[in-house]
N, C-alpha and C. Protein backbone atom coordinates (compact mmCIF):
# COMPACT_ATOMS: atom_id res chain seq x y z
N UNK A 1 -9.18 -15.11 6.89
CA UNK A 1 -9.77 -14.36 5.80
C UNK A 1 -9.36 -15.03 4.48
N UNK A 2 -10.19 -14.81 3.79
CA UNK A 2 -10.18 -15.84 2.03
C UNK A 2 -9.52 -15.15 1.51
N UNK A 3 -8.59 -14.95 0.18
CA UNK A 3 -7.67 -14.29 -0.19
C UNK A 3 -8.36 -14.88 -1.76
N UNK A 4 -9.10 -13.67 -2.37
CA UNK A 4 -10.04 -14.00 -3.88
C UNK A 4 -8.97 -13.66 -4.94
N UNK A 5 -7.83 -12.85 -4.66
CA UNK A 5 -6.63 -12.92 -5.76
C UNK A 5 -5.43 -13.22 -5.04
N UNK A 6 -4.56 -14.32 -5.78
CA UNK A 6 -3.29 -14.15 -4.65
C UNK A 6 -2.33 -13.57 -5.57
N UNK A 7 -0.64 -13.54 -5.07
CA UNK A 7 -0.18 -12.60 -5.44
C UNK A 7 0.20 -12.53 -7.29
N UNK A 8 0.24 -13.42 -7.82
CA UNK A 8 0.51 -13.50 -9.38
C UNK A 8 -0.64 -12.33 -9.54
N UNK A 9 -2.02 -13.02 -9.53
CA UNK A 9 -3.24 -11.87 -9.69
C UNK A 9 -2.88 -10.27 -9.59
N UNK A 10 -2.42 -10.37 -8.13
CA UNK A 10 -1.89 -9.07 -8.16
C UNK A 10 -1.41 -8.34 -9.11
N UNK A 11 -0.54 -9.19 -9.02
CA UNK A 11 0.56 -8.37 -9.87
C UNK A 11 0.32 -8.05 -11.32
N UNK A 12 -0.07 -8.88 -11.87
CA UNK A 12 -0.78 -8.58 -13.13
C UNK A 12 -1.88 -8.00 -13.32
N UNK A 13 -2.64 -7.43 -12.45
CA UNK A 13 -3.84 -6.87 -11.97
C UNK A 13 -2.70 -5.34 -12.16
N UNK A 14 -2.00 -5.24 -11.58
CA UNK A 14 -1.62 -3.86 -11.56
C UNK A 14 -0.55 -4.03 -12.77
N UNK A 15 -0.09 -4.87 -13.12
CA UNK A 15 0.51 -4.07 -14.62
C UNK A 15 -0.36 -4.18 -15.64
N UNK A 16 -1.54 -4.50 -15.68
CA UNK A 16 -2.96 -4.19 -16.75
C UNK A 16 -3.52 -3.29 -16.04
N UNK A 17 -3.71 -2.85 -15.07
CA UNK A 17 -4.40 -1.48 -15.08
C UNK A 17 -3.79 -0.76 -14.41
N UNK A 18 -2.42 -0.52 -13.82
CA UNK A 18 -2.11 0.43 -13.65
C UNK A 18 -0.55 0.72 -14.25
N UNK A 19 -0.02 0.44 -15.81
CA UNK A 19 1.07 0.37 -15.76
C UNK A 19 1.87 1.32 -16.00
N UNK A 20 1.33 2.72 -15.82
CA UNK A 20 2.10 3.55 -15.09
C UNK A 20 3.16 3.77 -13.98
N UNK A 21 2.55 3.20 -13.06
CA UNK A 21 3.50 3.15 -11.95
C UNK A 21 3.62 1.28 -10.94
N UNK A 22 3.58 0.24 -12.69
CA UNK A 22 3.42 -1.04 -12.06
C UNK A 22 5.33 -1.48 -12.01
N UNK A 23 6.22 -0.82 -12.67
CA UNK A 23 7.65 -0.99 -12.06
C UNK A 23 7.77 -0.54 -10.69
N UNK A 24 7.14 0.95 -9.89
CA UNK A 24 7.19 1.09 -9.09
C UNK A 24 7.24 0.68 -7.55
N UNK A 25 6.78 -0.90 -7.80
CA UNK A 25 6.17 -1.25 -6.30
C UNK A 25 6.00 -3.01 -6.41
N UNK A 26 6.87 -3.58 -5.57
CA UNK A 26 7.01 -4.51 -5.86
C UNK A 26 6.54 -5.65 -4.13
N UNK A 27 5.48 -6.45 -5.34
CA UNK A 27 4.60 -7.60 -4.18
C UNK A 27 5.70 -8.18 -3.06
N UNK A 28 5.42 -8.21 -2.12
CA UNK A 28 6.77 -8.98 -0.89
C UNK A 28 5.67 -10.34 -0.31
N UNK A 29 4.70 -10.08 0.31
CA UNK A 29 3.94 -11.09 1.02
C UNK A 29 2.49 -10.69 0.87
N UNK A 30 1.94 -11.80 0.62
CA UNK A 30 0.40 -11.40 1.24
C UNK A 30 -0.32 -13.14 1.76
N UNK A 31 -0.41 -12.44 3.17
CA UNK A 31 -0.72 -13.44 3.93
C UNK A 31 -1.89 -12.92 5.15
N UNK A 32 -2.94 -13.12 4.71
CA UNK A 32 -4.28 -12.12 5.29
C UNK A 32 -4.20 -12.27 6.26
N UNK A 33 -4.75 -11.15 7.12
CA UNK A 33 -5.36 -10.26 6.48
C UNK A 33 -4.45 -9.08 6.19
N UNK A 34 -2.99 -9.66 5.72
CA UNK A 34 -2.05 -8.43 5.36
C UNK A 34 -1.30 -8.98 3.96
N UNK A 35 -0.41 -7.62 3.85
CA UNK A 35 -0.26 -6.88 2.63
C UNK A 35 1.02 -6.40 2.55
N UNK A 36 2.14 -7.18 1.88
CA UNK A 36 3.55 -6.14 2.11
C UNK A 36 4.01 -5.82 0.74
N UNK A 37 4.07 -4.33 0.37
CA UNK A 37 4.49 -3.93 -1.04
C UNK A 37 5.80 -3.45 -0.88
N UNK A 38 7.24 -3.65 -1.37
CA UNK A 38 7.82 -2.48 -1.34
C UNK A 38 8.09 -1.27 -2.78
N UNK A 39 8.84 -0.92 -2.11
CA UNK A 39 8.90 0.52 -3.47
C UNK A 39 10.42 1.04 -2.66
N UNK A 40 11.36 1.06 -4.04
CA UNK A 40 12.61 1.71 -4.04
C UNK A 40 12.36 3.04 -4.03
N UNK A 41 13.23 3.59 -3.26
CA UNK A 41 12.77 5.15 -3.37
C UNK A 41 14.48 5.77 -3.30
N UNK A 42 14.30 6.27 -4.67
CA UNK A 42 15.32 6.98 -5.64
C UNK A 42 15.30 8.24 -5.84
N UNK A 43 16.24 8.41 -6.65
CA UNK A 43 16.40 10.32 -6.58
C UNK A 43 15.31 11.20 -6.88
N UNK A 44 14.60 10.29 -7.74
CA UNK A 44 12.75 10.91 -7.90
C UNK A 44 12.08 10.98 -6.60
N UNK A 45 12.25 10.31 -5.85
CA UNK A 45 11.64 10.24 -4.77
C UNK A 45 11.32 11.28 -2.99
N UNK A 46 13.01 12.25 -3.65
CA UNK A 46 13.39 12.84 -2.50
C UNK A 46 13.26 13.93 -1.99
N UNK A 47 13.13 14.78 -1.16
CA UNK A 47 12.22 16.34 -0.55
C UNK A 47 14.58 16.91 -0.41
N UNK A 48 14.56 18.04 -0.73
CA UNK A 48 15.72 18.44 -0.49
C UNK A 48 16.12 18.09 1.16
N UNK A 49 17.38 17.88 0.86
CA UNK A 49 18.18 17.08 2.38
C UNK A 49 18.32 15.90 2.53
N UNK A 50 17.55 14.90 1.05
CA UNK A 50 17.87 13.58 0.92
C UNK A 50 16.95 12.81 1.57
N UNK A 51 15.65 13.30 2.06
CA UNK A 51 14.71 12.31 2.67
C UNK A 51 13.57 11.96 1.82
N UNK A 52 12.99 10.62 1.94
CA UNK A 52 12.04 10.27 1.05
C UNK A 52 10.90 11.04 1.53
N UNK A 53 10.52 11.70 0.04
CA UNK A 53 9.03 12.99 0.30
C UNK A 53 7.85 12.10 0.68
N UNK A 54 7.04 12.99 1.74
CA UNK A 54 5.89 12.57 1.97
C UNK A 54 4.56 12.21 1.14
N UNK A 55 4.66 12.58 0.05
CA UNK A 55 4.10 12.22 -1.07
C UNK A 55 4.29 10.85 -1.65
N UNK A 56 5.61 10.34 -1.73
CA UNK A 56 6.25 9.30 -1.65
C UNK A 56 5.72 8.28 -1.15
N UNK A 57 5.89 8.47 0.39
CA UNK A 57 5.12 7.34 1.34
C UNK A 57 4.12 7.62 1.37
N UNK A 58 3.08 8.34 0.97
CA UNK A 58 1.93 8.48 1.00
C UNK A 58 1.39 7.35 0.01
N UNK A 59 1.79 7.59 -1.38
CA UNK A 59 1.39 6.40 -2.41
C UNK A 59 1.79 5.07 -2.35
N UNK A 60 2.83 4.71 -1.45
CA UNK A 60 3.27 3.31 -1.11
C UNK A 60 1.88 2.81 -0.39
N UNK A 61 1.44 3.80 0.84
CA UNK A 61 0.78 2.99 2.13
C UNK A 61 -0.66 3.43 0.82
N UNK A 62 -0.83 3.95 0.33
CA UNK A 62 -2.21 3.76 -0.65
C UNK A 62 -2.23 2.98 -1.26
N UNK A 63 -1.29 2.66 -2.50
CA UNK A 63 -1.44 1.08 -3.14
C UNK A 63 -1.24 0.05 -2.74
N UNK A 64 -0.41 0.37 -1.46
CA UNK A 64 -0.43 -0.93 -0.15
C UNK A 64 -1.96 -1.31 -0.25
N UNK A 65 -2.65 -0.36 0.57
CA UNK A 65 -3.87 -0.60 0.82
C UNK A 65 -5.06 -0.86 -0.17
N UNK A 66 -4.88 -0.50 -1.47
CA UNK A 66 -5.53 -0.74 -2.53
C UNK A 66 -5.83 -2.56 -2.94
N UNK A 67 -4.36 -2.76 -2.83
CA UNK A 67 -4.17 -4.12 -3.16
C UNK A 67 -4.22 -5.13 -2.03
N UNK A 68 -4.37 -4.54 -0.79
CA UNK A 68 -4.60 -5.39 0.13
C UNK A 68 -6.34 -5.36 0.54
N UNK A 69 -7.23 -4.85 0.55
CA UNK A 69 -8.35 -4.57 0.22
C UNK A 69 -8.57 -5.71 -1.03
N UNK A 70 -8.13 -5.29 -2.17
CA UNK A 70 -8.44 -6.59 -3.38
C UNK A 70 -8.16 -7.49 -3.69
N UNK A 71 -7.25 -8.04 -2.27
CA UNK A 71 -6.96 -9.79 -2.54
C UNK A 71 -7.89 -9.98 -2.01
N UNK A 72 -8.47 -9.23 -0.71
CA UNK A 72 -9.60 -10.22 -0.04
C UNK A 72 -11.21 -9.67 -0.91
N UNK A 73 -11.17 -8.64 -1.71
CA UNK A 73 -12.41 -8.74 -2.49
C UNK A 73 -12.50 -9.22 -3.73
N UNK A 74 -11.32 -8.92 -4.82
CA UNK A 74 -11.38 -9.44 -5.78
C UNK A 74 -10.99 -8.15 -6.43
N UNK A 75 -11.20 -8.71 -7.63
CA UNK A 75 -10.13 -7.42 -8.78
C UNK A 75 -11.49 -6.36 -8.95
N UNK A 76 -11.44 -5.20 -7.92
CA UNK A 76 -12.83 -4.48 -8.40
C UNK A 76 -11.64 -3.25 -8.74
N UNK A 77 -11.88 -2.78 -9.76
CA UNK A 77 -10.99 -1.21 -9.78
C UNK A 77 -11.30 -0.31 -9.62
N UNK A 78 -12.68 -0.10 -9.69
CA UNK A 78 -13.39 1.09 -8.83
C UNK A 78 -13.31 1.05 -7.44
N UNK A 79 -13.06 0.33 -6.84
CA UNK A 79 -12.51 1.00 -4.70
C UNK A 79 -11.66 2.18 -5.15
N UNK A 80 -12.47 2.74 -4.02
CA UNK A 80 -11.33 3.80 -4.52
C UNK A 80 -11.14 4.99 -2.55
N UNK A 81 -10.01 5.69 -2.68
CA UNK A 81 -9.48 6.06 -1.26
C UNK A 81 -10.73 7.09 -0.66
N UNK A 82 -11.27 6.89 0.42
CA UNK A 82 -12.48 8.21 1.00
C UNK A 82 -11.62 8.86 1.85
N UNK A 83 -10.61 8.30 2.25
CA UNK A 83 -10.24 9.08 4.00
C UNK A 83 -8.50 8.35 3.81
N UNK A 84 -7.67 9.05 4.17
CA UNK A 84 -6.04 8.93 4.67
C UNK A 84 -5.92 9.80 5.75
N UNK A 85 -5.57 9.23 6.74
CA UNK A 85 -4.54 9.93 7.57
C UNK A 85 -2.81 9.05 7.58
N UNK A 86 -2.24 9.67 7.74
CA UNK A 86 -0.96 9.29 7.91
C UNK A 86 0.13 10.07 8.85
N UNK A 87 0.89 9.47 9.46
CA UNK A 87 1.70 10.08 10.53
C UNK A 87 3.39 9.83 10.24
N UNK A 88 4.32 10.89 10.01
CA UNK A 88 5.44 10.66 9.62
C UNK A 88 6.37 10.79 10.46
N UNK A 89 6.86 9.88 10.93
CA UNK A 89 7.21 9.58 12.49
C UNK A 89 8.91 9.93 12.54
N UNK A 90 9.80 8.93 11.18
CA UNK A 90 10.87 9.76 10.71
C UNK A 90 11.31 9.60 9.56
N UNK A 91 12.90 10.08 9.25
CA UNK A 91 13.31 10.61 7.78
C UNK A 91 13.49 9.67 7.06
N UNK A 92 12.95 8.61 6.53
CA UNK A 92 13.81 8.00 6.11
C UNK A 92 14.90 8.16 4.47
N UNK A 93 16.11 7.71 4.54
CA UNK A 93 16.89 8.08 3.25
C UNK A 93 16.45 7.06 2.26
N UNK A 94 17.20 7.40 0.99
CA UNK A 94 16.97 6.63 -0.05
C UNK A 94 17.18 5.19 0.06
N UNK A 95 16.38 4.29 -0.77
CA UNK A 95 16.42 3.10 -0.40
C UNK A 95 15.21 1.88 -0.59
N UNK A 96 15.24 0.88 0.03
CA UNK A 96 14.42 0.30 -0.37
C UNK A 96 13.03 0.36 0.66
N UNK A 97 11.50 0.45 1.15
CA UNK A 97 10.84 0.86 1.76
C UNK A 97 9.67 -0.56 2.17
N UNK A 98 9.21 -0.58 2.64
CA UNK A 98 8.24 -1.81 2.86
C UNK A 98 7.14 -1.14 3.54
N UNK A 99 5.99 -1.16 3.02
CA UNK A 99 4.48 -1.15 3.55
C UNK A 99 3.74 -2.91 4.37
N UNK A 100 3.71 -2.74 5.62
CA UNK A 100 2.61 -3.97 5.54
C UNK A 100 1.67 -3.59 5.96
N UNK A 101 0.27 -3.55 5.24
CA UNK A 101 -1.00 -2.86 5.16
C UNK A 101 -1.62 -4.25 6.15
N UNK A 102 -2.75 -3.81 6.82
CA UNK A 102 -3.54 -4.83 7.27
C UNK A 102 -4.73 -4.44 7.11
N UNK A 103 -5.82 -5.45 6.69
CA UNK A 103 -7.32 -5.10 6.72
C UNK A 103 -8.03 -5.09 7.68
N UNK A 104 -8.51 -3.97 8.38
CA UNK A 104 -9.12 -4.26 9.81
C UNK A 104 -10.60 -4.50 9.58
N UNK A 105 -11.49 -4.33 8.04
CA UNK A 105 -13.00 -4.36 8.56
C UNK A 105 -13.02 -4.35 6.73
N UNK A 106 -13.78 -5.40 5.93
CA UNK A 106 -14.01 -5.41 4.80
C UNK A 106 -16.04 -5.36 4.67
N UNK A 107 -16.40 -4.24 4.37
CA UNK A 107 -17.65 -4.21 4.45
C UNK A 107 -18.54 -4.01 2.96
N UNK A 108 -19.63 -4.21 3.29
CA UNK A 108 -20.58 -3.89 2.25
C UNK A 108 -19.99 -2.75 0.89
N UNK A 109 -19.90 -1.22 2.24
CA UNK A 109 -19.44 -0.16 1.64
C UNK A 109 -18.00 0.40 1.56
N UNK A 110 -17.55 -0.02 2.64
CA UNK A 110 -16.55 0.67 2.86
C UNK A 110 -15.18 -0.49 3.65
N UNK A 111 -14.22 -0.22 3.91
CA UNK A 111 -12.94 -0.96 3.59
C UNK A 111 -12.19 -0.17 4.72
N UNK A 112 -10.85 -1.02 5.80
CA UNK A 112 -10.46 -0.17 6.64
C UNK A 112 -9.09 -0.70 6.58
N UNK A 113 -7.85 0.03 6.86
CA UNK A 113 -7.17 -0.45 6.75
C UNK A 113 -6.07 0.40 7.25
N UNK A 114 -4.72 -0.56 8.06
CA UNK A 114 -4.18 0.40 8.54
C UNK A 114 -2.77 -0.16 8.26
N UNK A 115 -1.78 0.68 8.61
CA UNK A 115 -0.15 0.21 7.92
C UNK A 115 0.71 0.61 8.71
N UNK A 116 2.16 0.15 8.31
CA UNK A 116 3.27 0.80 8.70
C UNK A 116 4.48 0.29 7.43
N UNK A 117 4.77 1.94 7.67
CA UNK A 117 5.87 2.24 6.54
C UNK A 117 7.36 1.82 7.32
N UNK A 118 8.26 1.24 6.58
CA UNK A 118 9.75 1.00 7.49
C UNK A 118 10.75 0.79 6.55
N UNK A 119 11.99 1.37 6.74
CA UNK A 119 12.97 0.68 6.08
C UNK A 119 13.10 -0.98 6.25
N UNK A 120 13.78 -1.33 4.80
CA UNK A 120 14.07 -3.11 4.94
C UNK A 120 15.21 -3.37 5.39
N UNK A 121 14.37 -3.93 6.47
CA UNK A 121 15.64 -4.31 7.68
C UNK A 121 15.03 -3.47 8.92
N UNK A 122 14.45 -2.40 8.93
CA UNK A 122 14.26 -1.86 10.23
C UNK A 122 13.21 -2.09 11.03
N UNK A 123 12.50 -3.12 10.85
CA UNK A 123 10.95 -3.37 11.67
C UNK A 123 10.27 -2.57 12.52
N UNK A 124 11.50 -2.59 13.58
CA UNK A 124 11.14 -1.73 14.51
C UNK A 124 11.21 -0.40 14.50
N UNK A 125 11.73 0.05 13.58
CA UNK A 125 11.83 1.76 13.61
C UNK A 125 10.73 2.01 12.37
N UNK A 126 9.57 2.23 12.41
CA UNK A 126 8.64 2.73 11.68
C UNK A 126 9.10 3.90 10.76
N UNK A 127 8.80 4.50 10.01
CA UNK A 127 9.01 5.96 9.52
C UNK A 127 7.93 6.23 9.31
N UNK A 128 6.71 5.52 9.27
CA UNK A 128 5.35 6.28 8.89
C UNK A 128 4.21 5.75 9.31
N UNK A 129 3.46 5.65 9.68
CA UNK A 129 2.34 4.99 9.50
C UNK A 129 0.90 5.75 9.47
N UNK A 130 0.06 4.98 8.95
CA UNK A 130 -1.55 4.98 7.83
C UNK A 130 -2.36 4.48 8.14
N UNK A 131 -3.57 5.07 8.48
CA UNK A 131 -5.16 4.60 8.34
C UNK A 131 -5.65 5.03 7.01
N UNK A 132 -6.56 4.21 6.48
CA UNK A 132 -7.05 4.26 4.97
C UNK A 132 -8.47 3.81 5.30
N UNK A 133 -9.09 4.19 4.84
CA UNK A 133 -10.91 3.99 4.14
C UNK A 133 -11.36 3.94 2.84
N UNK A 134 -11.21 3.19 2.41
CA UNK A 134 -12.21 3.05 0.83
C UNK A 134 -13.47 2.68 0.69
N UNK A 135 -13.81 3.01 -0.36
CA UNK A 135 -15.32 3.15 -0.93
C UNK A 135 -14.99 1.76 -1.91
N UNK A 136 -16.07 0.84 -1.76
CA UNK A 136 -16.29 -0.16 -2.71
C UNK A 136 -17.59 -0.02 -3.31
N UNK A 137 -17.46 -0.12 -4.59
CA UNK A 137 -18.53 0.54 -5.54
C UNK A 137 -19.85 -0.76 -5.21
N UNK A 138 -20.90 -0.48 -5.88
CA UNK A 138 -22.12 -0.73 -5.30
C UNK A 138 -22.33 -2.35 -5.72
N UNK A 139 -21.46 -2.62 -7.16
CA UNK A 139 -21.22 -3.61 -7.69
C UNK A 139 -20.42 -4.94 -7.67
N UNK A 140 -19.22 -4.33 -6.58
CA UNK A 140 -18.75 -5.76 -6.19
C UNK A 140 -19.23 -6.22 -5.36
């Protein structure tokens, strides 16, 4: 798969349009048809009992998938999320987090994509994982 932004693009792609939350989440690899973001997850981050909130990993494996979707289309900022499911498999504590998103189907309309959330360092012990669907506007 062709990779139409690589990661500099990225990254500056999201601190010009999203620099709200462009400290948040930081590029690791992108090597298609995947996607690895991580995101520290700090005392903002936590559901009482010290585990990172599901809300949390919810927006990792979404801008995972946002930005893995737009290396292989290009900087469109209108894609935008139709469908999440996500499965929270376990707790993980504070710390550092890694998404690697993969693109399973880049289409006309729509965009597929699926992930797994893990501590760094834990490969094998998942804490979450994501199917995603986006809508790509009529124009890219």
């Amino acid at each position: 798969m062709e990779m139409k932004m690589n990661l500099d693009e990225l990254r500056a792609f999201l601190v010009r349009d999203f620099p709200q939350v462009a400290t948040d989440f930081e590029f690791v690899e992108a090597a298609p048809p995947f996607l690895t973001l991580a995101m520290t997850a700090s005392e903002r981050h936590l559901r009482p009992g010290g585990t990172v909130s599901g809300p949390s990993m919810f927006g990792l494996a979404d801008v995972t998938a946002y930005f893995c979707i737009l290396a292989a289309l290009g900087p469109v900022a209108l894609a935008v999320t139709t469908s999440c499911s996500i499965d929270f498999m376990r707790k993980p504590a504070p710390g550092r987090l890694l998404c690697r998103m993969e693109l399973l189907k880049l289409g006309r309309v729509l965009a597929v994509c699926e992930g797994r959330i893990f501590v760094e360092g834990r490969e094998d012990k998942p804490v979450a994982r994501a199917s995603l669907t986006y809508s790509i506007p009529p124009s890219a």
